[in-house]
Protein backbone atom coordinates (compact mmCIF):
# COMPACT_ATOMS: atom_id res chain seq x y z
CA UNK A 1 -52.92 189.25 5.81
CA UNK A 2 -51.04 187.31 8.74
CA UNK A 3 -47.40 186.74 8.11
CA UNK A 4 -45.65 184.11 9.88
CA UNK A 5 -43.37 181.28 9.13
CA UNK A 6 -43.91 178.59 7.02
CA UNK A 7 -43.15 174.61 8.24
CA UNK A 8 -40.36 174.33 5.43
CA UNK A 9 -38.69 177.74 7.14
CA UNK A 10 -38.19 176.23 10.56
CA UNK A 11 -37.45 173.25 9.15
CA UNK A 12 -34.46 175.02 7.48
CA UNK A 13 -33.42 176.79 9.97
CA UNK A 14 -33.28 173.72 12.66
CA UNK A 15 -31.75 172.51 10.04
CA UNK A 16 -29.18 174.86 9.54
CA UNK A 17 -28.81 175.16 13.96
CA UNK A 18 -28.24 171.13 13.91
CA UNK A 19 -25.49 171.19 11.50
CA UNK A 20 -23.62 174.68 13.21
CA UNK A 21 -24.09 172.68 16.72
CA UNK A 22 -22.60 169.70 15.05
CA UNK A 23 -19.62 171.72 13.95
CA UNK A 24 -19.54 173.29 17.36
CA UNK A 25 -19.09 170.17 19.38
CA UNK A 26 -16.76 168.32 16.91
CA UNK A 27 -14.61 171.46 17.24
CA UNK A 28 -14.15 171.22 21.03
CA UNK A 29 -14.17 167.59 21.14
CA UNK A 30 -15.90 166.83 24.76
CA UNK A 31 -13.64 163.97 25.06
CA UNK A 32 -10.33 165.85 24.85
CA UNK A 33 -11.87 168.50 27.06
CA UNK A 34 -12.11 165.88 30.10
CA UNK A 35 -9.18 164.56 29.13
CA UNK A 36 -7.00 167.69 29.67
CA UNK A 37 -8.72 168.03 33.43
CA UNK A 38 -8.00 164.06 34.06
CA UNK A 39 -4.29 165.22 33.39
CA UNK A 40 -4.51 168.62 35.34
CA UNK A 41 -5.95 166.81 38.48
CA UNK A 42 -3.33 163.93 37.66
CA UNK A 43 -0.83 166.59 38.27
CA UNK A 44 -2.05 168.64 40.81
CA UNK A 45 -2.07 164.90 42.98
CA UNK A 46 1.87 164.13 41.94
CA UNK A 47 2.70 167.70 42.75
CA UNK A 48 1.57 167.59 46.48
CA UNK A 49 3.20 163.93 46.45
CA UNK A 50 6.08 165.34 45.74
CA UNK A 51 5.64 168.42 48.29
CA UNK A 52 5.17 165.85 50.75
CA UNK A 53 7.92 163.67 50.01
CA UNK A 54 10.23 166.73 50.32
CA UNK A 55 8.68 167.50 53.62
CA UNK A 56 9.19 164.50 54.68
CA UNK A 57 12.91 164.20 53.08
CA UNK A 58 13.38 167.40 55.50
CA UNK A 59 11.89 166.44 58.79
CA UNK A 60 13.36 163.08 58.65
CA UNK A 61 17.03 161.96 60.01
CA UNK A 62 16.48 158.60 58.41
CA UNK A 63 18.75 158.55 55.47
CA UNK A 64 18.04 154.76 54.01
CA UNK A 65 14.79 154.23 52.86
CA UNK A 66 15.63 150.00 52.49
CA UNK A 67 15.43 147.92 49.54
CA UNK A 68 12.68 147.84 46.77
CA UNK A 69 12.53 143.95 47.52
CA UNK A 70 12.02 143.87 51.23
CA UNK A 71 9.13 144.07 53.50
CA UNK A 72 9.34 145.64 56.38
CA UNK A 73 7.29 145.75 59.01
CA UNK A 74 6.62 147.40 62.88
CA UNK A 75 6.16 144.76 64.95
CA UNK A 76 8.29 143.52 67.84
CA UNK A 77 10.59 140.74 66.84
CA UNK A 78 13.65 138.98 68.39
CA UNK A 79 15.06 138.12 64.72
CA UNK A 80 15.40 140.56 61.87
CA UNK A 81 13.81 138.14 59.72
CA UNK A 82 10.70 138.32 61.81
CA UNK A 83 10.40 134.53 61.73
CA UNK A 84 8.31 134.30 65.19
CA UNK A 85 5.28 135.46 62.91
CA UNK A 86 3.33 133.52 60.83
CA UNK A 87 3.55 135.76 57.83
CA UNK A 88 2.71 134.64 54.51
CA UNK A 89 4.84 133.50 51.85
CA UNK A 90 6.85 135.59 49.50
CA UNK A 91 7.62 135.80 45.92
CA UNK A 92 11.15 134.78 45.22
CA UNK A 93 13.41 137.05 45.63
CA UNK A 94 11.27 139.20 48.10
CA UNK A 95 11.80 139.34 52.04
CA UNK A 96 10.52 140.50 55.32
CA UNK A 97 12.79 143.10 57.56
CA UNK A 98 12.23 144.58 61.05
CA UNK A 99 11.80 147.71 60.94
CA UNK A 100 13.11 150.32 63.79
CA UNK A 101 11.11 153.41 63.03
């Protein structure tokens, strides 16, 4: 007599493989998982801005960094406002400056 497994047996036991893989991925939650490495390469990246802010803080003798509202830019002007160019417009409030650096 052969013995072997019967179609309702492996069906059961898929079965029963389906529903502990199930488990198995709703318990690690892929999602999360590539969440939590977004956020560790997220930090890695402000961590070496930071290292290079610092380095640059160090190296540099310039001690104002300007205004959050003004342009500057590195091109030779007679006027600070660097009105010889045809820049375009900004928003109100905002403002081009030469800068020396």
């Amino acid at each position: 007599m052969k013995r072997g497994f019967t179609l309702v047996e492996l069906m059961i036991v898929i079965a029963v493989l389906a529903i502990l893989a199930s488990i198995v991925l709703f318990a690690l939650n892929p999602a999360k998982v590539l969440n939590r490495s977004r956020d560790g390469t997220r930090v890695t990246d402000i961590h070496a801005l930071y290292k290079a802010i610092l380095f640059i803080d160090s190296w540099s003798t310039i001690t104002d960094y300007g205004s959050a509202t003004t342009v500057y830019i590195s091109l030779s002007d007679s006027s600070s406002a660097c009105s010889s160019y045809s820049l375009p417009a900004l928003a109100a409030g905002y403002g081009y400056a030469l800068s020396l650096y």
